[in-house]
Protein backbone atom coordinates (compact mmCIF):
# COMPACT_ATOMS: atom_id res chain seq x y z
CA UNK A 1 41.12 -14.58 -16.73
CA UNK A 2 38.16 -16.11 -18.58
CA UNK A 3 35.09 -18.26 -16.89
CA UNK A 4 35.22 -22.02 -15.86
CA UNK A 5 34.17 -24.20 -18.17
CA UNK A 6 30.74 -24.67 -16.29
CA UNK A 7 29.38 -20.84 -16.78
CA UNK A 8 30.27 -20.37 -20.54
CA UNK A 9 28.48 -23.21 -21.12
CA UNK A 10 25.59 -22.39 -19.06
CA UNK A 11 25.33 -18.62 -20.44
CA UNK A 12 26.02 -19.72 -24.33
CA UNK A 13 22.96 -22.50 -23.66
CA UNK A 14 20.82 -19.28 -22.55
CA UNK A 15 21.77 -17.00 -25.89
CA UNK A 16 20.87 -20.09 -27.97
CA UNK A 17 17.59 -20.24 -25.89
CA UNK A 18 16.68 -16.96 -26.07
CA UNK A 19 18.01 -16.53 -29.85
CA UNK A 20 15.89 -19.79 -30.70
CA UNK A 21 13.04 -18.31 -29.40
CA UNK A 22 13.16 -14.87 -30.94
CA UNK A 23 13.29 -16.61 -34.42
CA UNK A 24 9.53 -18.23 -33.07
CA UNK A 25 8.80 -14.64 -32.41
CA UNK A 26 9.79 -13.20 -35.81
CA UNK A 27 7.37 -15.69 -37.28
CA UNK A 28 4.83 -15.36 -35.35
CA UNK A 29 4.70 -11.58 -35.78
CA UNK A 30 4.93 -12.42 -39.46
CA UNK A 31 2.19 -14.16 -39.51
CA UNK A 32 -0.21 -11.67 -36.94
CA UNK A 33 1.04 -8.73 -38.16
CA UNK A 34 -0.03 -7.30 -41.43
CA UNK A 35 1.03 -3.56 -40.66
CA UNK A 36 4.16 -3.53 -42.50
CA UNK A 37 5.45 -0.70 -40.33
CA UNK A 38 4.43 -1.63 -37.13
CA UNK A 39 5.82 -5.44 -38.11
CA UNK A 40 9.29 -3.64 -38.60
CA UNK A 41 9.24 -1.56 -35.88
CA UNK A 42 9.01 -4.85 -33.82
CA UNK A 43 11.56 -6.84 -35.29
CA UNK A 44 13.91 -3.86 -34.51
CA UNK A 45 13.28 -3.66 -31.34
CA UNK A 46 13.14 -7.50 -30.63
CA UNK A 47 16.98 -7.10 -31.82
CA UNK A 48 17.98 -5.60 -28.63
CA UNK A 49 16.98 -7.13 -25.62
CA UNK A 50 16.95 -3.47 -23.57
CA UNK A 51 14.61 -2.41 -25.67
CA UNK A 52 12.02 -5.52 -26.69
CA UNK A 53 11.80 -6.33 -22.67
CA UNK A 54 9.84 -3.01 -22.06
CA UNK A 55 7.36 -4.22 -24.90
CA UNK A 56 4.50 -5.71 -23.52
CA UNK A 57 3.52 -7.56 -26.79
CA UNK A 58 6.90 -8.44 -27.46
CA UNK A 59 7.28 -9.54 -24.08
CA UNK A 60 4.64 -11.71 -24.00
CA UNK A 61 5.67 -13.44 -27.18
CA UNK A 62 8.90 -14.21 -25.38
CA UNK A 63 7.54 -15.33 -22.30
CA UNK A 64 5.28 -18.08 -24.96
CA UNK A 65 8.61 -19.36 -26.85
CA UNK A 66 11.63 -18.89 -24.68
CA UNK A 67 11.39 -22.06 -23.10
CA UNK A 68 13.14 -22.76 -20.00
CA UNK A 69 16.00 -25.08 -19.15
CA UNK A 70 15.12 -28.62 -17.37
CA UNK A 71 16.71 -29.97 -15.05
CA UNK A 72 18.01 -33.97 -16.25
CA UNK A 73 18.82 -34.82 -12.30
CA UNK A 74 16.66 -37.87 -11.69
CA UNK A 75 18.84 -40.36 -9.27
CA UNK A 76 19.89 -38.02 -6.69
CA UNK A 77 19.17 -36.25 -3.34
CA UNK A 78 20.55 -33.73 -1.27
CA UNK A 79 19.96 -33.98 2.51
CA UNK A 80 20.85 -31.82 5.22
CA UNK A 81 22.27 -32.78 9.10
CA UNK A 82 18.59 -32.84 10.44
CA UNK A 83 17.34 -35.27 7.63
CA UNK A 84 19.48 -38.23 8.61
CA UNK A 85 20.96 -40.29 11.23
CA UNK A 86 23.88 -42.29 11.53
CA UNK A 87 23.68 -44.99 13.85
CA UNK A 88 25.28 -48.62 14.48
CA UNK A 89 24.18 -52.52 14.70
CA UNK A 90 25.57 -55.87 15.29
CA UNK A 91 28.99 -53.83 14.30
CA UNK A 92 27.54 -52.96 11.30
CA UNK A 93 27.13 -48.84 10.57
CA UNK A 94 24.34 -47.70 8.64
CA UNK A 95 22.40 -44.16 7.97
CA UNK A 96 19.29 -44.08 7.88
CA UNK A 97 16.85 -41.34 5.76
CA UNK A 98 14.09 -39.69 5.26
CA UNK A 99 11.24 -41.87 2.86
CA UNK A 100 8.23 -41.05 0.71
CA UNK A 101 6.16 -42.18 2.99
CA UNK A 102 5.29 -40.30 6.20
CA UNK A 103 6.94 -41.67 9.67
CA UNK A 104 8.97 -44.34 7.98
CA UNK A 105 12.66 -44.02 7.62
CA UNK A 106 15.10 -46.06 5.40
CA UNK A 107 18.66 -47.47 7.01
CA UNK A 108 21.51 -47.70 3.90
CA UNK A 109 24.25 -49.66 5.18
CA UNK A 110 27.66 -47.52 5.13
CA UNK A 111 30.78 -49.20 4.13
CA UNK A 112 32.86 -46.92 6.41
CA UNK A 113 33.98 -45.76 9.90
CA UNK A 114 34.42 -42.15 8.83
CA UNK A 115 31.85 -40.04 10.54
CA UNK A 116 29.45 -38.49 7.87
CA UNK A 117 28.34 -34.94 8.90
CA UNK A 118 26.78 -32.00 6.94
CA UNK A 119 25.29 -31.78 4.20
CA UNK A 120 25.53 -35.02 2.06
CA UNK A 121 24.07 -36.04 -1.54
CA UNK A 122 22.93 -39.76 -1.93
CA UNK A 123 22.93 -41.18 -5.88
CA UNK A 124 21.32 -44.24 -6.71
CA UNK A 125 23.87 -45.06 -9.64
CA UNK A 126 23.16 -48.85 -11.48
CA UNK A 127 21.18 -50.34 -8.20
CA UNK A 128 23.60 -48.85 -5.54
CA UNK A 129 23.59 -46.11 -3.23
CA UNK A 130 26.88 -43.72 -3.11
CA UNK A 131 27.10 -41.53 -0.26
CA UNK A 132 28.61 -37.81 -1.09
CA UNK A 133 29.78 -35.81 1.78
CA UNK A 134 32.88 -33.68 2.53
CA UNK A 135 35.49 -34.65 4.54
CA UNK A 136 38.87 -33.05 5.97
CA UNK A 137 41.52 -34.20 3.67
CA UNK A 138 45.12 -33.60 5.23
CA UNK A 139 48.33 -35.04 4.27
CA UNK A 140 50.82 -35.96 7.09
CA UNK A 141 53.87 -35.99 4.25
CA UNK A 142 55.92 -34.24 5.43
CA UNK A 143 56.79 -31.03 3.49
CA UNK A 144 59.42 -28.55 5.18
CA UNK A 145 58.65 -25.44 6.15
CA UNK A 146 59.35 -23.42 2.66
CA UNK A 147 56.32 -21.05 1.39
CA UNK A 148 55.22 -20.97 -2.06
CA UNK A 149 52.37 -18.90 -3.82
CA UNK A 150 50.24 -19.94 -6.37
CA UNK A 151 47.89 -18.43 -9.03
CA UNK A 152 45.20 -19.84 -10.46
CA UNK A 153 44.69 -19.76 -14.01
CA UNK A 154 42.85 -21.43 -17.24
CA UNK A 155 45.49 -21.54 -19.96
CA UNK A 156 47.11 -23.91 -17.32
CA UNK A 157 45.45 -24.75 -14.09
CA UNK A 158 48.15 -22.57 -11.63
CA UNK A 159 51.59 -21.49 -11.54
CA UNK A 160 53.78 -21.01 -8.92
CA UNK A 161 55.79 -17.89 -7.51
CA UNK A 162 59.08 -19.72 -8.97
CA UNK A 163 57.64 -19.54 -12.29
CA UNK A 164 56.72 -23.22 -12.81
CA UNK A 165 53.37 -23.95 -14.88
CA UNK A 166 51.19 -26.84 -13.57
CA UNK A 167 48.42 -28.46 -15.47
CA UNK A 168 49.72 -27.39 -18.83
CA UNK A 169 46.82 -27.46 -21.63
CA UNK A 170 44.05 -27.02 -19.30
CA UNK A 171 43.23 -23.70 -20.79
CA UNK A 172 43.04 -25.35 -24.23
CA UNK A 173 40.76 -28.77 -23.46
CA UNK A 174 38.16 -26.07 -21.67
CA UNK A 175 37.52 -24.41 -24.72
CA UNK A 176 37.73 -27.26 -27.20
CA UNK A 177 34.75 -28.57 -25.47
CA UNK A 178 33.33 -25.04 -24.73
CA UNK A 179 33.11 -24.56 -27.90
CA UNK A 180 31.96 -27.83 -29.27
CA UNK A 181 29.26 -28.19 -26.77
CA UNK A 182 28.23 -24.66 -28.12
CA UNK A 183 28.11 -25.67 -31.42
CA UNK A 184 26.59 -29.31 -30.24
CA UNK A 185 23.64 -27.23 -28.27
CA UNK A 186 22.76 -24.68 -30.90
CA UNK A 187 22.24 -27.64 -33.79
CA UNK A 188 19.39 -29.28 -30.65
CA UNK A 189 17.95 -25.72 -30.26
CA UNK A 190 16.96 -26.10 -33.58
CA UNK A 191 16.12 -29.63 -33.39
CA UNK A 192 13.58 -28.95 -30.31
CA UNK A 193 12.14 -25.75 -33.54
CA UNK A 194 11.13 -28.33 -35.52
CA UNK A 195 10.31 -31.30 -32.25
CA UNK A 196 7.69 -28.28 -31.32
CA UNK A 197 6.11 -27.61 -34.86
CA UNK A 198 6.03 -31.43 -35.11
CA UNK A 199 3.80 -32.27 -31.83
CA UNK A 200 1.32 -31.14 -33.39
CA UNK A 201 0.95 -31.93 -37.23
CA UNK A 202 3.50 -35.07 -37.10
CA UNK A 203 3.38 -36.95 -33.60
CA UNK A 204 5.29 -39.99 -34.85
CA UNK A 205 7.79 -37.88 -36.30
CA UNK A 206 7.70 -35.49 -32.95
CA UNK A 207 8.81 -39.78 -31.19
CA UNK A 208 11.23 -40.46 -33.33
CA UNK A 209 12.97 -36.83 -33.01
CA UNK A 210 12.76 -37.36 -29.04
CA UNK A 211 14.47 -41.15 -29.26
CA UNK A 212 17.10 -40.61 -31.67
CA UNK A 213 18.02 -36.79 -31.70
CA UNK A 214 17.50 -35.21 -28.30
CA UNK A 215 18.61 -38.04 -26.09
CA UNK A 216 21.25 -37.26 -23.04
CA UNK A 217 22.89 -40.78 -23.32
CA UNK A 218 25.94 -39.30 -25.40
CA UNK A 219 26.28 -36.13 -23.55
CA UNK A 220 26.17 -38.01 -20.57
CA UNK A 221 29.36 -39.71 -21.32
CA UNK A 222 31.27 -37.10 -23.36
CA UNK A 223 30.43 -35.36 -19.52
CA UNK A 224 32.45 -38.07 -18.07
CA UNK A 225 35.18 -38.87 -20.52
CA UNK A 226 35.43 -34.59 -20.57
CA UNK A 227 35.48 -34.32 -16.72
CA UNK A 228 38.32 -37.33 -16.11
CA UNK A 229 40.54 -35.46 -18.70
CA UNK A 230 40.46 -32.27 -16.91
CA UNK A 231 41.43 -34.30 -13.76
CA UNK A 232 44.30 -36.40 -15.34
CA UNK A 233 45.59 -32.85 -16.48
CA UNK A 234 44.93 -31.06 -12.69
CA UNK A 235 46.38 -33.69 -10.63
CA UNK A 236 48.74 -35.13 -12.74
C-alpha cells in the first residue's frame, strides 16, 4: 500500500530541497576548488548522501544551501484545555482565551451549545473566528446487527469483506496531484536558485520574482479545490 497523499509530498519537497542545494554546492566547490582531483573526489562523494554527511567540508556547504522548509501558517492557533475557558452570559455562551498581552483574556462568542473540550485550534479566516475541536460523532440510524470488515486502501479508499469497492478513483486523483505538485515544486526550487543569486546583484528583479512567481495564492486554492475532491470521492 503506498503513502497518503500528505507524506509523498512532504518527502519529494525534501529531495528537491536537498537536490537544489547540492547543485549550489557543486558550484561553489567549482569555484573554491582548483585541485582538480580533490574537486572530483568531492562531487563523488556529495552523490551519495551516506557518504558526503561524514564530510566536514561537504557538510558544511550543505548546512549553507540546504535551506529549510517555512512554515506558511499565519491565521491560526492551537490551544490546549488549560488555555481557555468556556463560560456563559445573558444566555449568550462565549470562550474566552489567552491574549498577547499579559493578564488580559479575550471572550469569542460561540454560536453553539455543544460543550468544547480538549484541545481546539482557533482560525481567524476573512474577519471571523472558527472554532476547531473534536467532537463524538454517533449515528442513531439504525443499522442491524450484521458485521462487516473493511480495508483500507489508496487505489480506492476501502473495500469491504463482500468484495464491494468504495471511493473508486481515489488511488488515481492522489497521484495526479502527487505528481503534479512534484513537478509544480521542483520548477520553484529552481525559481528560489535564481530569487537567491538575484538578492544580491538584481533586488528589483529578486521583488518581482517574490510577487509574481513564488506566491501561495494558487496553491492555496488548488489545496482546496484538491482536498473537496478527495472528499466528494470518500463520502460519496
Amino acid at each position: 500500500m503506498r503513502s497518503q497523499n500528505g507524506a509523498v509530498d512532504a518527502l519529494d519537497d525534501i529531495k528537491a530541497n536537498r537536490e537544489a542545494a547540492k547543485e549550489k554546492v557543486v558550484r561553489h566547490i567549482f569555484r573554491n576548488i582548483d585541485d582538480k582531483d580533490k574537486r572530483k573526489e568531492l562531487l563523488k562523494q556529495l552523490k551519495n548522501d551516506s557518504i558526503w554527511i561524514n564530510n566536514s567540508y561537504l557538510r558544511r556547504l550543505m548546512r549553507k544551501y540546504w535551506k529549510h522548509g517555512k512554515n506558511h501558517t499565519f491565521n491560526q492557533m492551537v490551544l490546549e484545555p488549560g488555555s481557555y475557558r468556556c463560560f456563559s452570559h445573558n444566555g449568550k455562551n462565549y470562550i474566552e482565551v489567552i491574549s498577547l498581552k499579559r493578564g488580559k483574556r479575550i471572550a469569542i462568542p460561540v454560536g453553539t451549545n455543544y460543550s468544547i473540550t480538549g484541545q481546539i485550534r482557533l482560525i481567524l479566516r476573512e474577519g471571523q473566528v472558527e472554532i476547531h475541536y473534536t467532537i463524538a460523532n454517533t449515528d442513531e440510524r439504525a443499522c442491524g446487527n450484521k458485521e462487516i470488515g473493511i480495508d483500507k486502501g489508496y487505489t480506492e479508499a476501502f473495500v469491504d469483506s463482500e468484495g464491494d469497492f468504495h471511493g473508486k478513483g481515489l488511488g488515481e486523483v492522489l497521484s495526479k496531484e502527487s505528481d503534479s505538485l512534484s513537478i509544480k515544486y521542483k520548477r520553484r526550487n529552481k525559481i528560489k536558485a535564481v530569487l537567491d543569486k538575484s538578492q544580491h546583484n538584481n533586488p528589483k528583479k529578486a521583488k518581482r520574482i517574490i510577487k509574481h512567481n513564488l506566491g501561495r495564492k494558487k496553491l492555496n486554492r488548488r489545496k482546496q479545490r484538491h482536498q473537496a475532491k478527495v472528499k466528494t470521492i470518500v463520502f460519496t
